[in-house]
C-alpha atoms as a PDB file:
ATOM      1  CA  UNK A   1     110.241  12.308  87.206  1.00  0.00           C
ATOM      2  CA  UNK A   2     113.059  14.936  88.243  1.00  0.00           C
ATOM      3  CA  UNK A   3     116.418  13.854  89.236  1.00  0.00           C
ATOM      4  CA  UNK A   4     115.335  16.269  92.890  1.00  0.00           C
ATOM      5  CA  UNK A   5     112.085  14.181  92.874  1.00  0.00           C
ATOM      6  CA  UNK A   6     113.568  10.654  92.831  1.00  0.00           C
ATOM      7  CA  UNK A   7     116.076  11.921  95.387  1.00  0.00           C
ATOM      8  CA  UNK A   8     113.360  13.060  97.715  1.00  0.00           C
ATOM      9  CA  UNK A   9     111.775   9.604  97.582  1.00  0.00           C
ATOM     10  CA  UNK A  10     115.006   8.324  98.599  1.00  0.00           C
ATOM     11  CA  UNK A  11     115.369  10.232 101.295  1.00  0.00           C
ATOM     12  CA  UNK A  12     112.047   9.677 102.349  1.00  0.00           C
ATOM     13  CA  UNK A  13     112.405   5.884 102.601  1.00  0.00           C
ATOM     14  CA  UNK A  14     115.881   6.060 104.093  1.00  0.00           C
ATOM     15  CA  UNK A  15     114.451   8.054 107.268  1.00  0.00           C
ATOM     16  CA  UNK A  16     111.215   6.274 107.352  1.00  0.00           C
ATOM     17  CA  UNK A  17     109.257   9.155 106.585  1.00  0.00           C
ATOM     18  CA  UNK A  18     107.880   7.048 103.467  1.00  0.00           C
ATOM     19  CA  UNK A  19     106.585   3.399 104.531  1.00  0.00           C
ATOM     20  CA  UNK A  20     105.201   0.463 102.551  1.00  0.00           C
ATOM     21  CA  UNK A  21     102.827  -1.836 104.886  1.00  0.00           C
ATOM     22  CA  UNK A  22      99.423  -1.619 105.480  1.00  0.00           C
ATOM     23  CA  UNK A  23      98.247   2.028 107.084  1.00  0.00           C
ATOM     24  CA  UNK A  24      95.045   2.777 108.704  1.00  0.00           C
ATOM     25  CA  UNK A  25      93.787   6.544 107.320  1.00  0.00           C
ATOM     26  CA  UNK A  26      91.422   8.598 109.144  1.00  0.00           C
ATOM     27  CA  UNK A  27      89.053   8.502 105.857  1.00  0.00           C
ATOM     28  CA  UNK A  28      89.082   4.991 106.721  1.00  0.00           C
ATOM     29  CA  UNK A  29      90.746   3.746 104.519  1.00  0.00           C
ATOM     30  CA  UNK A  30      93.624   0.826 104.277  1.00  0.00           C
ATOM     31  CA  UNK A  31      96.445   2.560 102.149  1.00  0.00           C
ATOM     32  CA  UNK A  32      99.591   0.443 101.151  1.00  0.00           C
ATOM     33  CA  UNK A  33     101.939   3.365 101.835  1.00  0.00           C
ATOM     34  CA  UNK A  34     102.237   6.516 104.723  1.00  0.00           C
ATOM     35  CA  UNK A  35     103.755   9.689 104.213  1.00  0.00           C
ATOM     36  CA  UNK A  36     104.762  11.103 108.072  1.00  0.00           C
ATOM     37  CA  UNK A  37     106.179  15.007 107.185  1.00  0.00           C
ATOM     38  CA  UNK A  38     106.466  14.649 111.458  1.00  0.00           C
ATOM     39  CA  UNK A  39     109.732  12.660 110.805  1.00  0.00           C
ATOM     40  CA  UNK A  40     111.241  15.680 109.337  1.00  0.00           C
ATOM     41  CA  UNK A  41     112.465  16.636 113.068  1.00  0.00           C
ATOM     42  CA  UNK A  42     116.314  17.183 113.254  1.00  0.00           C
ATOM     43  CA  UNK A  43     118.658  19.621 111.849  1.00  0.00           C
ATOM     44  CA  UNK A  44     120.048  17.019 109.431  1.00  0.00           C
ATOM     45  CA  UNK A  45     116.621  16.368 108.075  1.00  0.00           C
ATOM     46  CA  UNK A  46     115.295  19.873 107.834  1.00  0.00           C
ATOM     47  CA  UNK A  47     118.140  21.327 106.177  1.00  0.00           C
ATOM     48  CA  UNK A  48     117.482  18.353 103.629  1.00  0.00           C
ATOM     49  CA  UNK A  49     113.704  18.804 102.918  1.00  0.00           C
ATOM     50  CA  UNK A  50     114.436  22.703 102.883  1.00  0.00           C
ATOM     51  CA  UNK A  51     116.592  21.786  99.572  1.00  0.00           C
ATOM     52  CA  UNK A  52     113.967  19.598  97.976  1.00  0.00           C
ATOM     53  CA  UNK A  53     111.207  22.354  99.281  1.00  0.00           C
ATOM     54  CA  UNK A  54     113.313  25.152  97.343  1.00  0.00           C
ATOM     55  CA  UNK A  55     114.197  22.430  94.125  1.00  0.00           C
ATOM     56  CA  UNK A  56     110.532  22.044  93.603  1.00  0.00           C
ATOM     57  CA  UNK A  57     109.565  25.584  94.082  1.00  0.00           C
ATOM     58  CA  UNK A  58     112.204  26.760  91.234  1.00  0.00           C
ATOM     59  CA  UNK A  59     110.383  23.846  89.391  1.00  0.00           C
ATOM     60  CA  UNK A  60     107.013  25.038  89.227  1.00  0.00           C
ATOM     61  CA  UNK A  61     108.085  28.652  88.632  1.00  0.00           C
ATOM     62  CA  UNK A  62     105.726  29.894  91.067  1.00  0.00           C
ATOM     63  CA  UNK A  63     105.706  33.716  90.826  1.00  0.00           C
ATOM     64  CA  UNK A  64     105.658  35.311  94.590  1.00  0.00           C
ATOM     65  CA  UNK A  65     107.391  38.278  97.183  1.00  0.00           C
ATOM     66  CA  UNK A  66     107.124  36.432 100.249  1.00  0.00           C
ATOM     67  CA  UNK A  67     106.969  32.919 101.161  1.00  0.00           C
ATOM     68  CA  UNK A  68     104.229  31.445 104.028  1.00  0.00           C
ATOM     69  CA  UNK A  69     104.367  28.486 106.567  1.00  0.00           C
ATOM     70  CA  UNK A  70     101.091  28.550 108.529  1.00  0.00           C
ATOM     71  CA  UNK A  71     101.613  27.576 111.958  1.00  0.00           C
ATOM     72  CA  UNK A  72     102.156  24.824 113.423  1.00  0.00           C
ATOM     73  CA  UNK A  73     104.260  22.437 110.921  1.00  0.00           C
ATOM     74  CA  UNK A  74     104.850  25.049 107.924  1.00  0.00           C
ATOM     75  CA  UNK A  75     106.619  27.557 110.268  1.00  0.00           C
ATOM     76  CA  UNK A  76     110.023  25.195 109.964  1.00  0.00           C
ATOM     77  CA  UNK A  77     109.578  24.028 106.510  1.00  0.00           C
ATOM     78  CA  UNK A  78     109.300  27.796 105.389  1.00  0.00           C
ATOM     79  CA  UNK A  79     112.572  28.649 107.478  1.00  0.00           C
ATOM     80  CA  UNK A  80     114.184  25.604 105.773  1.00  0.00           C
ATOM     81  CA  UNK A  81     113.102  26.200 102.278  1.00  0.00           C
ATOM     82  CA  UNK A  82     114.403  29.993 102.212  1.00  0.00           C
ATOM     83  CA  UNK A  83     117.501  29.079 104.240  1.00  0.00           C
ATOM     84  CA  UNK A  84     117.820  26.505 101.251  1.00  0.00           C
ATOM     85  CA  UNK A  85     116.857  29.101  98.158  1.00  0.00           C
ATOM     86  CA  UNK A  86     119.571  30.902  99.671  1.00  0.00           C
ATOM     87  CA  UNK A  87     122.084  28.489 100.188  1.00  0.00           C
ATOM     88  CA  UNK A  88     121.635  26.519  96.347  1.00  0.00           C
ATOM     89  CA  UNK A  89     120.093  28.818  94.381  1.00  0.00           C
ATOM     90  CA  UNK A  90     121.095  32.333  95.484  1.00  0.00           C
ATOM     91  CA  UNK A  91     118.171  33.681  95.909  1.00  0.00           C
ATOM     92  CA  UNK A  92     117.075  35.794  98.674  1.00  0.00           C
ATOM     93  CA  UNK A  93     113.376  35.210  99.623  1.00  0.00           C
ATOM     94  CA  UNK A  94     111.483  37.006 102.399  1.00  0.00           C
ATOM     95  CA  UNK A  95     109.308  34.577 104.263  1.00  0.00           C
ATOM     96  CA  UNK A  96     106.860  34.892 107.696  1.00  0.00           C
ATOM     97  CA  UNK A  97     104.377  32.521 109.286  1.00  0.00           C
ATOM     98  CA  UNK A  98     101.560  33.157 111.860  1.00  0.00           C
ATOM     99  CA  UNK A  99     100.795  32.679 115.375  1.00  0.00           C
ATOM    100  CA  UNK A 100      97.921  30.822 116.666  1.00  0.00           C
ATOM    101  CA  UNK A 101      97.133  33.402 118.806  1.00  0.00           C
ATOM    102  CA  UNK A 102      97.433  37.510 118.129  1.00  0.00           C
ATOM    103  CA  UNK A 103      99.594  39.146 120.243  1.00  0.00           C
ATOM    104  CA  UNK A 104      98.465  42.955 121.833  1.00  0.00           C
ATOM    105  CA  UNK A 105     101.756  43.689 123.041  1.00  0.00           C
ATOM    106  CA  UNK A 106     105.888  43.990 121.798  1.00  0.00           C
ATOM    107  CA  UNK A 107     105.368  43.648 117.954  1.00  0.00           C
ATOM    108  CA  UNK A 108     101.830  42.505 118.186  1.00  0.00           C
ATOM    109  CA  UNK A 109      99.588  40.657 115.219  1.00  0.00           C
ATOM    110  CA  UNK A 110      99.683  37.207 114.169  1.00  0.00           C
ATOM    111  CA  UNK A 111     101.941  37.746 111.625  1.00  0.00           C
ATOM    112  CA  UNK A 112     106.109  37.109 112.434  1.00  0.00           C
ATOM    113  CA  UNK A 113     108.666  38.077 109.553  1.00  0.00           C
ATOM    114  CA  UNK A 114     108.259  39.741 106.828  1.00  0.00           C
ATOM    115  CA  UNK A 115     105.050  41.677 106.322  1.00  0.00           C
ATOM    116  CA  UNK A 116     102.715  39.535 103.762  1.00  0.00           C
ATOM    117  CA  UNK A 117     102.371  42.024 101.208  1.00  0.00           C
ATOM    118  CA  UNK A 118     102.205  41.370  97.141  1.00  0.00           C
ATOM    119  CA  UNK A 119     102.700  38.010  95.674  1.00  0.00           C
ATOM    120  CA  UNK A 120     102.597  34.820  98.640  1.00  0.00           C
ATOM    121  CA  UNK A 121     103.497  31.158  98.232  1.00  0.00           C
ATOM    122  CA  UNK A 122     101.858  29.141 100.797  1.00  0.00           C
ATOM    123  CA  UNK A 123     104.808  26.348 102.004  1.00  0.00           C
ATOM    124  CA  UNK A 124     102.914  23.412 104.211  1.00  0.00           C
ATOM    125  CA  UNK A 125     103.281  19.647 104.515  1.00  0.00           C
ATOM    126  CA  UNK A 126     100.788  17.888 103.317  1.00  0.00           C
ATOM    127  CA  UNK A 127      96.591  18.633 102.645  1.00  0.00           C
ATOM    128  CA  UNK A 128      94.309  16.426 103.521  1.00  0.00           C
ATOM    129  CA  UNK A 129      90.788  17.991 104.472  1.00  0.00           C
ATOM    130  CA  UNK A 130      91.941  21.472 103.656  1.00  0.00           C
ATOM    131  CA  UNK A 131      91.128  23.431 106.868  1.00  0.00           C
ATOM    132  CA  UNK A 132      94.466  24.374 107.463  1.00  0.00           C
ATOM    133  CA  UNK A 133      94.939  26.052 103.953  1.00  0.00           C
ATOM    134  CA  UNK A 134      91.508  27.948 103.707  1.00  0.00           C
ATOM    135  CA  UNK A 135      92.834  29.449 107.195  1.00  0.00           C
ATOM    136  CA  UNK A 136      95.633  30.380 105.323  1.00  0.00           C
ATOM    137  CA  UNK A 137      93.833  31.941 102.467  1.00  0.00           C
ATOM    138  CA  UNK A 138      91.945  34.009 104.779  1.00  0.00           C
ATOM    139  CA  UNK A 139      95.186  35.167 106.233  1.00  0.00           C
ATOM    140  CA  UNK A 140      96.415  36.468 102.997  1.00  0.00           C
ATOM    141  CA  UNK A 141      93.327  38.248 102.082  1.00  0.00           C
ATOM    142  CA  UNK A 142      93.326  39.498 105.144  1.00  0.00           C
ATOM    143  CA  UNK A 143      96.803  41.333 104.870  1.00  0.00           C
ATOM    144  CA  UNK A 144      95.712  42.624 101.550  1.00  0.00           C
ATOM    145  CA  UNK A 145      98.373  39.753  99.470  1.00  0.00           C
ATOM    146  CA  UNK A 146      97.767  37.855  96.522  1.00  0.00           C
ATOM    147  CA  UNK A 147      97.896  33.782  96.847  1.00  0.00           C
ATOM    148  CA  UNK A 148      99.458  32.865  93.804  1.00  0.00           C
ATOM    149  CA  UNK A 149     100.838  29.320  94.693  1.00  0.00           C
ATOM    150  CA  UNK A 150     100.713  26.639  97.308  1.00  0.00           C
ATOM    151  CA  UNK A 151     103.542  24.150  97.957  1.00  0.00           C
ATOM    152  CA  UNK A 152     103.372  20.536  99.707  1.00  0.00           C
ATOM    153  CA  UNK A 153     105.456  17.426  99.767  1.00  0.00           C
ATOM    154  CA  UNK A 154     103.063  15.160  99.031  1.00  0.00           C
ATOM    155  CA  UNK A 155      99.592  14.863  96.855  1.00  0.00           C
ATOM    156  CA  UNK A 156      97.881  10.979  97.378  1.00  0.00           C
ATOM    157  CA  UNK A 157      95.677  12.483  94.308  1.00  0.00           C
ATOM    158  CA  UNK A 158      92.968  10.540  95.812  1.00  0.00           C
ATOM    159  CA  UNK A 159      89.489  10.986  95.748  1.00  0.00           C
ATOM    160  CA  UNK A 160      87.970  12.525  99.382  1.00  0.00           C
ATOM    161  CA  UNK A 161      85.776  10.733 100.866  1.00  0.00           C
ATOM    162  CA  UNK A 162      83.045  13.429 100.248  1.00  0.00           C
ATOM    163  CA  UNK A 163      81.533  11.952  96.941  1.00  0.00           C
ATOM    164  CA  UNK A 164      82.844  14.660  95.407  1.00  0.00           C
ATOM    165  CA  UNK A 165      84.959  12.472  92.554  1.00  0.00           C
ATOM    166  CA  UNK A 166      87.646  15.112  93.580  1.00  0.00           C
ATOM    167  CA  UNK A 167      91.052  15.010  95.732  1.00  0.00           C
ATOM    168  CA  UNK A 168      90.955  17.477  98.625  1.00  0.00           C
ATOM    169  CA  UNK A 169      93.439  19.440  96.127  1.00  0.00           C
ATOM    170  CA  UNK A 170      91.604  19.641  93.325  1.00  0.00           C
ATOM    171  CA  UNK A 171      88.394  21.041  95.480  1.00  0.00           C
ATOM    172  CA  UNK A 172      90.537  23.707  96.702  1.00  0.00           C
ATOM    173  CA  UNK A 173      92.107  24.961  93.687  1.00  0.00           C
ATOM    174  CA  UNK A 174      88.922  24.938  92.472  1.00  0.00           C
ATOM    175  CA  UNK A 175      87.678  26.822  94.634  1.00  0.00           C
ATOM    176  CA  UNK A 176      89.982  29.189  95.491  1.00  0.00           C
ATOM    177  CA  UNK A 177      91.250  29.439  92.236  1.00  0.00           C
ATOM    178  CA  UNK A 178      95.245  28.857  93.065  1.00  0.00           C
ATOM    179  CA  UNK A 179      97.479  26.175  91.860  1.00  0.00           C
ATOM    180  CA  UNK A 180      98.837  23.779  94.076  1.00  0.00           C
ATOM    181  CA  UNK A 181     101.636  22.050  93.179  1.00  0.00           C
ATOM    182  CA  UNK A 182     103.542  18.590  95.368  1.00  0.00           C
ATOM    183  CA  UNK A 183     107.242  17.973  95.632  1.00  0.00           C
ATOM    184  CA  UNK A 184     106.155  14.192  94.889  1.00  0.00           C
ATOM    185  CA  UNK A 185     102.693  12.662  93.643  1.00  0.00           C
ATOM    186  CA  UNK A 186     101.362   8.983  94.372  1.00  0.00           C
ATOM    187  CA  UNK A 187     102.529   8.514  90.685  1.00  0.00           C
ATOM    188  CA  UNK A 188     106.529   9.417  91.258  1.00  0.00           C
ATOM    189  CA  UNK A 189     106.528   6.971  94.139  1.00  0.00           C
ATOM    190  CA  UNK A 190     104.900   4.261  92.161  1.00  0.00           C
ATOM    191  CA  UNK A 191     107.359   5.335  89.112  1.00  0.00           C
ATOM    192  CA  UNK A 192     110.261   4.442  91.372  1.00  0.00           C
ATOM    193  CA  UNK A 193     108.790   1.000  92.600  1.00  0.00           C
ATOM    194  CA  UNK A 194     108.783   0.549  88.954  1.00  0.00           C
ATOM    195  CA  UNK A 195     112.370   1.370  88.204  1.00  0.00           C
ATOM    196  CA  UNK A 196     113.729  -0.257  91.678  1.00  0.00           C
ATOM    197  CA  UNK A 197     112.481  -3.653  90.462  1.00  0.00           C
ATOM    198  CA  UNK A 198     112.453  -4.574  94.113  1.00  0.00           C
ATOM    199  CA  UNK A 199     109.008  -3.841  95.564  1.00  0.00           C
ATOM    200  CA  UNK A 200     106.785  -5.958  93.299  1.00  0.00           C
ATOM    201  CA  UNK A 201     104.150  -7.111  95.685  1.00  0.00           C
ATOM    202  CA  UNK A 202     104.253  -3.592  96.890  1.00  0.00           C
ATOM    203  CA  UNK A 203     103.674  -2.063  93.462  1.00  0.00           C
ATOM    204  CA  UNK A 204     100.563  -4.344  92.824  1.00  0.00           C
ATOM    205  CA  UNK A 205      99.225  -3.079  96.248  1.00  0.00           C
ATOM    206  CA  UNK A 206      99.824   0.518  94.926  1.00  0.00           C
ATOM    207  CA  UNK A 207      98.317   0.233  91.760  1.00  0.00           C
ATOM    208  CA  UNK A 208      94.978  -1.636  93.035  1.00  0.00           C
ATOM    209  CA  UNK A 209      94.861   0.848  95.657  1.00  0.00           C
ATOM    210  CA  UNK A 210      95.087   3.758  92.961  1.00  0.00           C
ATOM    211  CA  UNK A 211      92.405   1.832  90.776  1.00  0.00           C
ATOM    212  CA  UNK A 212      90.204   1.937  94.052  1.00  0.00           C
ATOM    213  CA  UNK A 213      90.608   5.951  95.244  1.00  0.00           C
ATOM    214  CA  UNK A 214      92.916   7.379  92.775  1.00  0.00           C
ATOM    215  CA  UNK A 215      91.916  10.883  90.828  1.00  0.00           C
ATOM    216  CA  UNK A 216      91.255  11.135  86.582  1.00  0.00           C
ATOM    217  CA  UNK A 217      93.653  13.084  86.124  1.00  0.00           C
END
């Protein structure tokens, strides 16, 4: 685990974002921990996930021109993580997002910012089903750009509830053929239980729950 990584889990718990308990999913099932991006709603915590957002992209080395938060949720965590590429790492990335609805009039299209041309990172919360990335896809292809990377803070690396044997992640890079890469996996968040020492009923919960819905990896 990455020094940026460990940090974000702090972070996470500190602002209750990340929560131990017991947490009802809408697969169903009864996980022992909740991940709640929506919590990431003030300037204070913005400008902080924008840093981990922009750590984790210089981590994975995606190659791209333009950065993309689909609407709703990735619109201000692609503002955050260029504002934060900027201010740490001085680099200067062009980034856009889209509108729910196209506009006919003043600048018109669904696309705001810079024009999605060449190499696009996809910058989102979390995936669970997957709709809201496939949209994205199709935006990109539409605007002629090449996908080469997608960005969240969080992968469960669970299995769906589909049968499949595969996490929602794994079907889509599959799929679509694009790598899709997580500030934080189930496994750094367990990793840090471990080296706490302080959340050992929580831990077992963890670790039975992976045993139950977790991924081969």
């Amino acid at each position: 685990m990455k020094e940026y990584q460990r940090e974000f889990i702090e972070f996470a718990l500190a602002n209750d974002v990340l929560k131990f308990g017991s947490f009802q999913l809408k697969s169903g099932r009864v996980s022992p921990y909740f991940f709640n991006a929506g919590l990431f709603n003030s300037g204070k915590t913005l400008g902080a996930i924008g840093k981990f957002y922009a750590a984790a992209l210089e981590d994975v080395a995606f190659d791209y021109d333009v950065l993309f938060g689909p609407a709703y949720k990735g619109v201000p965590l692609v503002c955050a993580t260029a504002l934060a590429l900027s201010t740490h790492f001085n680099k200067d990335a062009p980034f856009s997002f889209n509108r729910k609805e196209k506009k006919d009039h003043g600048e018109g299209g669904n696309i705001v910012g810079t024009p999605l041309k060449g190499k696009v990172v996809v910058v989102d919360d979390v995936i669970t089903a997957g709709t809201a990335i496939n949209e994205s896809i199709e935006i990109i292809r539409q605007n002629h750009a090449q996908l080469t990377g997608v960005l969240v803070a969080v992968d469960r690396a669970e299995v769906a509830p589909d049968g499949s044997g595969k996490s929602a992640i794994q079907a889509i890079e599959e799929k679509q053929q694009v790598k899709i890469r997580a500030i934080i996996t189930m496994d750094h968040i367990m990793e840090y239980m471990q080296e706490k020492g302080t959340y050992e009923a929580e831990l077992t919960l963890m670790k039975e729950y992976k045993a139950q819905y977790g991924i081969n990896q």
